[in-house]
PDB file of N, CA and C in Angstrom:
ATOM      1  N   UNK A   1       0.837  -1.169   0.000  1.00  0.00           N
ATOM      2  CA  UNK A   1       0.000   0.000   0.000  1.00  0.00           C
ATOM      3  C   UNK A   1       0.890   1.243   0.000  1.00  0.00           C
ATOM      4  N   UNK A   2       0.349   2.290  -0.810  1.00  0.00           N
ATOM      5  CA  UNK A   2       1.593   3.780  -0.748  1.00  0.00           C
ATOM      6  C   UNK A   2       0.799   4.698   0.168  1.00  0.00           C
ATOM      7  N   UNK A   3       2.001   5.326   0.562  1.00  0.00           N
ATOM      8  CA  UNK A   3       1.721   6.310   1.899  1.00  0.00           C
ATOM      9  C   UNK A   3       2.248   7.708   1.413  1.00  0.00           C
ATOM     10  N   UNK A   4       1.387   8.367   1.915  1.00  0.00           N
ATOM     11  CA  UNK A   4       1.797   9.938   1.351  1.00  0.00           C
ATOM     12  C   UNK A   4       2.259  10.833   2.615  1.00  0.00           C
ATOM     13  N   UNK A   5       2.786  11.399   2.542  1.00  0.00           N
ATOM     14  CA  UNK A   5       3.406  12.652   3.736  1.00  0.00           C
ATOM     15  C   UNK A   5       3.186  14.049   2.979  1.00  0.00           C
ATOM     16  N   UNK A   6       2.510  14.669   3.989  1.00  0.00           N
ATOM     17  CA  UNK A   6       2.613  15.839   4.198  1.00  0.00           C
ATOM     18  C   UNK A   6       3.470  16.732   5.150  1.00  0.00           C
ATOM     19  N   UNK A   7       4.396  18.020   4.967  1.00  0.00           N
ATOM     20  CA  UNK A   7       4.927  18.513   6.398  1.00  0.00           C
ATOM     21  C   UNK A   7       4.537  19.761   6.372  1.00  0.00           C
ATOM     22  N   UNK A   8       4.584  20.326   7.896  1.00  0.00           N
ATOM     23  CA  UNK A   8       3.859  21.589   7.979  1.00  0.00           C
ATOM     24  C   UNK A   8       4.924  22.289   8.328  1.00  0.00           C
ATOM     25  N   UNK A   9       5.935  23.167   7.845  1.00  0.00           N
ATOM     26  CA  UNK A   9       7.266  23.841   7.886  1.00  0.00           C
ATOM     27  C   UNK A   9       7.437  24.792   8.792  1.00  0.00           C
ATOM     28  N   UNK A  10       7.680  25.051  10.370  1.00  0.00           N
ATOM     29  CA  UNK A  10       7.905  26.312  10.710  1.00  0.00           C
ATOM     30  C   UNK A  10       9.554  26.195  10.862  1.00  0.00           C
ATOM     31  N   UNK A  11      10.167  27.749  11.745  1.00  0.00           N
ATOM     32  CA  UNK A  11      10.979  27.449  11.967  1.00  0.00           C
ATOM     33  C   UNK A  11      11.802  26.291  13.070  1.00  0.00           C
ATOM     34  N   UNK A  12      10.623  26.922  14.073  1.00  0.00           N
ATOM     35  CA  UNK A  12      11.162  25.881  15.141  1.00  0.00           C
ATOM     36  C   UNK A  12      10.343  23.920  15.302  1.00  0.00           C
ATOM     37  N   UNK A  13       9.616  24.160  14.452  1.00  0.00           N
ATOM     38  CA  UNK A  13       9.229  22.786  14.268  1.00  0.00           C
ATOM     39  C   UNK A  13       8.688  22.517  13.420  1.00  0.00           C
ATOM     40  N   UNK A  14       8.150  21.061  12.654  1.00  0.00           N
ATOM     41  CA  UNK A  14       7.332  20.675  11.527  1.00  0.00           C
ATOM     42  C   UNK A  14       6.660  19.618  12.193  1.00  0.00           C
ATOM     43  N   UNK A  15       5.512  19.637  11.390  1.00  0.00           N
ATOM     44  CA  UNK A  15       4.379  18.817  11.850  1.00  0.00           C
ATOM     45  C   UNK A  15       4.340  17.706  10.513  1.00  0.00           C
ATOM     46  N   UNK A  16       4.439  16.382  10.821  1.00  0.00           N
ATOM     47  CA  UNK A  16       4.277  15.174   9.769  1.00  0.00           C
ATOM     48  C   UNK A  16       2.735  14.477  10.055  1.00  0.00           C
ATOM     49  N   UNK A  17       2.379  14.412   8.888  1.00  0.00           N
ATOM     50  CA  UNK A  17       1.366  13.619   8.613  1.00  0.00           C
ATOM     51  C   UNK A  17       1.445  12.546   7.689  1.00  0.00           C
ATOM     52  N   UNK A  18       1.362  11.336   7.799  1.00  0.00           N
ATOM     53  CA  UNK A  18       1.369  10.252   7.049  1.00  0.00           C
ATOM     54  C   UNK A  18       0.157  10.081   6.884  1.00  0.00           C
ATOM     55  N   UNK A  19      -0.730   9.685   5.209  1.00  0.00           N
ATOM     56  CA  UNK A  19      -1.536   9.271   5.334  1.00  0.00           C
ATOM     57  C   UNK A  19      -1.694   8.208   4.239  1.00  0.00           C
ATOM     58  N   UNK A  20      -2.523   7.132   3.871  1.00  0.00           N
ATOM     59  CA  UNK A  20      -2.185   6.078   3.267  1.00  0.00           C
ATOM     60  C   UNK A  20      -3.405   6.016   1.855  1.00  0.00           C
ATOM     61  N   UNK A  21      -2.953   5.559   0.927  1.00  0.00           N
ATOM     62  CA  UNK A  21      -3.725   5.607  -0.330  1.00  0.00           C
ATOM     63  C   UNK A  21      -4.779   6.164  -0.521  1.00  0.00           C
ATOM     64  N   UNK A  22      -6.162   5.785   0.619  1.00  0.00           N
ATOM     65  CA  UNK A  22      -7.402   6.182   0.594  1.00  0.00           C
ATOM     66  C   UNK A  22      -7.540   6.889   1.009  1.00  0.00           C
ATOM     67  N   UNK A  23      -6.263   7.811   2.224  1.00  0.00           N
ATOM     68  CA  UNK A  23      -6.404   8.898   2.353  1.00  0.00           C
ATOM     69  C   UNK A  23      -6.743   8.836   4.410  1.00  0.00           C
ATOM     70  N   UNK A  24      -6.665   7.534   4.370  1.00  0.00           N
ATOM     71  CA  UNK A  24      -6.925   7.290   6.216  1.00  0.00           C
ATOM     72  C   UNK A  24      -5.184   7.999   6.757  1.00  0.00           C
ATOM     73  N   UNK A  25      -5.422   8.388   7.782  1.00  0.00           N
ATOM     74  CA  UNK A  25      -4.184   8.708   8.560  1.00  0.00           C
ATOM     75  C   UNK A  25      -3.930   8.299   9.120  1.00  0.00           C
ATOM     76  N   UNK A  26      -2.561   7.710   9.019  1.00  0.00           N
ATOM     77  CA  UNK A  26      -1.656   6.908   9.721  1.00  0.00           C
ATOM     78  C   UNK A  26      -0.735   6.857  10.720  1.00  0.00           C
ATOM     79  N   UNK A  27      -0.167   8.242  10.863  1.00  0.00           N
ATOM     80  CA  UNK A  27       0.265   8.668  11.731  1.00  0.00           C
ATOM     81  C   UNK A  27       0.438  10.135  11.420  1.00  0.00           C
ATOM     82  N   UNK A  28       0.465  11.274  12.715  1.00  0.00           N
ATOM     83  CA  UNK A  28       0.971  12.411  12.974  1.00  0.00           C
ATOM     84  C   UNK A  28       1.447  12.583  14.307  1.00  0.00           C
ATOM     85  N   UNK A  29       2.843  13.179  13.786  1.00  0.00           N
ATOM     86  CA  UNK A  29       3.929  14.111  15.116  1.00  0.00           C
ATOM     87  C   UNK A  29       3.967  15.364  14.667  1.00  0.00           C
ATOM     88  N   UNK A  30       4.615  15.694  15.851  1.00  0.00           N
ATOM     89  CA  UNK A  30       5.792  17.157  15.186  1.00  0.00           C
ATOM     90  C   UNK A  30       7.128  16.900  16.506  1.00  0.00           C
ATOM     91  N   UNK A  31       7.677  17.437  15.502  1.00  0.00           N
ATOM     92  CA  UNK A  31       9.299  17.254  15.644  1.00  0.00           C
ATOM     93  C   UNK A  31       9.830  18.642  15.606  1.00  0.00           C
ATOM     94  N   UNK A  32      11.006  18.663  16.391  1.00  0.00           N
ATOM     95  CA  UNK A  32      11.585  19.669  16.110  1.00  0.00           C
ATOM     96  C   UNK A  32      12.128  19.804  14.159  1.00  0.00           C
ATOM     97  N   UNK A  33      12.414  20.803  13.664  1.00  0.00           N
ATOM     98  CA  UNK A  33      12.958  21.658  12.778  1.00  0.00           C
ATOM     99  C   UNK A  33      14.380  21.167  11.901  1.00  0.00           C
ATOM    100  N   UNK A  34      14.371  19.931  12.385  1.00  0.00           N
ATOM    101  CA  UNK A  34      16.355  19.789  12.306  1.00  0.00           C
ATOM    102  C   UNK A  34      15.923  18.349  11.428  1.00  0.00           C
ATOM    103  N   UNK A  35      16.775  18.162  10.214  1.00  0.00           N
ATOM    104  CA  UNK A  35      16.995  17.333   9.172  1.00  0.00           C
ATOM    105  C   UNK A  35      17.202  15.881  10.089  1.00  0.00           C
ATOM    106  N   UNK A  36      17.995  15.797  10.960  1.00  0.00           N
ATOM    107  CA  UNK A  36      17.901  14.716  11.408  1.00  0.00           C
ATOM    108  C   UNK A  36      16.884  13.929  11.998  1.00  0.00           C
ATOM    109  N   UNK A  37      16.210  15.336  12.658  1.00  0.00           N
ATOM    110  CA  UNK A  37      14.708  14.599  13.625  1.00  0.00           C
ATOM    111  C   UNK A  37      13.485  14.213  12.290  1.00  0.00           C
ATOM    112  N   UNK A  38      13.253  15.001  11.254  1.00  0.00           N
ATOM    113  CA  UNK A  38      12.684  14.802  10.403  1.00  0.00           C
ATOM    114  C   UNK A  38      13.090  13.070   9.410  1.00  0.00           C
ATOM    115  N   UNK A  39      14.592  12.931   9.236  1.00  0.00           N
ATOM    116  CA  UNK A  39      15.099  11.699   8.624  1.00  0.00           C
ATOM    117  C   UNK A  39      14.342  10.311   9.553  1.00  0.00           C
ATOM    118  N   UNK A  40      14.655  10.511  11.369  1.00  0.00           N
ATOM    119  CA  UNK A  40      14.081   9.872  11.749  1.00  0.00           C
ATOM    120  C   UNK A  40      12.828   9.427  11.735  1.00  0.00           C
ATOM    121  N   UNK A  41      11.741  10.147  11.782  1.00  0.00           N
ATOM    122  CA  UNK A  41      10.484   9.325  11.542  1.00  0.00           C
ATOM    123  C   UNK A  41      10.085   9.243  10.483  1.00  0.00           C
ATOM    124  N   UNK A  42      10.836   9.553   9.483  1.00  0.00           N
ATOM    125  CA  UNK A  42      10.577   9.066   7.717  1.00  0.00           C
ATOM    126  C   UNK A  42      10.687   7.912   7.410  1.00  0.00           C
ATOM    127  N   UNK A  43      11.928   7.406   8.354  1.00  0.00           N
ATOM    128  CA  UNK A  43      12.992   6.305   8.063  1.00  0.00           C
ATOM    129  C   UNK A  43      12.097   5.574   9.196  1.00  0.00           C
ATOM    130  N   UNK A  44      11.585   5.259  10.263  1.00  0.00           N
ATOM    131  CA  UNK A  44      11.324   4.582  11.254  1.00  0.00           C
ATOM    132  C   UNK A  44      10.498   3.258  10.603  1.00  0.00           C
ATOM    133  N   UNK A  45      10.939   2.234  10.881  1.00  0.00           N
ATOM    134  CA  UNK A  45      11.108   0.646  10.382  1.00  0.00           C
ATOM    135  C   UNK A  45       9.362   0.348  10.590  1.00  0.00           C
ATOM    136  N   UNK A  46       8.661   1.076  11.937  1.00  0.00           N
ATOM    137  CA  UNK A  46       7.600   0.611  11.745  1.00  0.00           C
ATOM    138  C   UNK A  46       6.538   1.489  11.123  1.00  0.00           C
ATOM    139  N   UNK A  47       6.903   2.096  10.058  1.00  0.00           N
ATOM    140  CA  UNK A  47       6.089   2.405   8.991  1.00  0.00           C
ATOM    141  C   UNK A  47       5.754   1.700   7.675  1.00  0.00           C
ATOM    142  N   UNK A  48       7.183   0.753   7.787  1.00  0.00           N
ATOM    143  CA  UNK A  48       6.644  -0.454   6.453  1.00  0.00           C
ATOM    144  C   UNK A  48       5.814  -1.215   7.115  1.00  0.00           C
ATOM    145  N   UNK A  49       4.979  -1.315   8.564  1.00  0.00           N
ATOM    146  CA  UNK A  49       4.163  -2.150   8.992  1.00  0.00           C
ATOM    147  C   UNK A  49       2.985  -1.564   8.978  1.00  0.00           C
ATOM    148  N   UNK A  50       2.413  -0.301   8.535  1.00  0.00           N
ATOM    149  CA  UNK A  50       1.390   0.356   8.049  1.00  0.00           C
ATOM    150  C   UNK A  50       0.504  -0.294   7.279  1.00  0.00           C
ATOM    151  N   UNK A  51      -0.462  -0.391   7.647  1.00  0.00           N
ATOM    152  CA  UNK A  51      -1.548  -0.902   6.184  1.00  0.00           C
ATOM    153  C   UNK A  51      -3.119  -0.128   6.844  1.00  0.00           C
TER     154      UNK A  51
END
């Protein structure tokens, strides 16, 4: 199944939304602002367990 992301850009933080083909949501955080915190929950292993 494909999953779509949205991010909501400020400076000091972004807000992620995952949501999945039909459009159900799958997950939302917000994270701080910084490339790494963002890599992390892009990359996090239990998102290929999404359906």
């Amino acid at each position: 199944m494909k999953h779509y992301t949205g991010l909501d850009v400020s400076v000091k933080e972004t807000a992620i939304c995952i949501v999945d083909e039909t459009g159900k949501i799958c997950r939302e955080v917000k994270v701080p602002s910084h490339p790494d915190d963002l890599i992390a929950v892009l990359r996090d292993p239990a998102l290929s367990g999404l359906a």
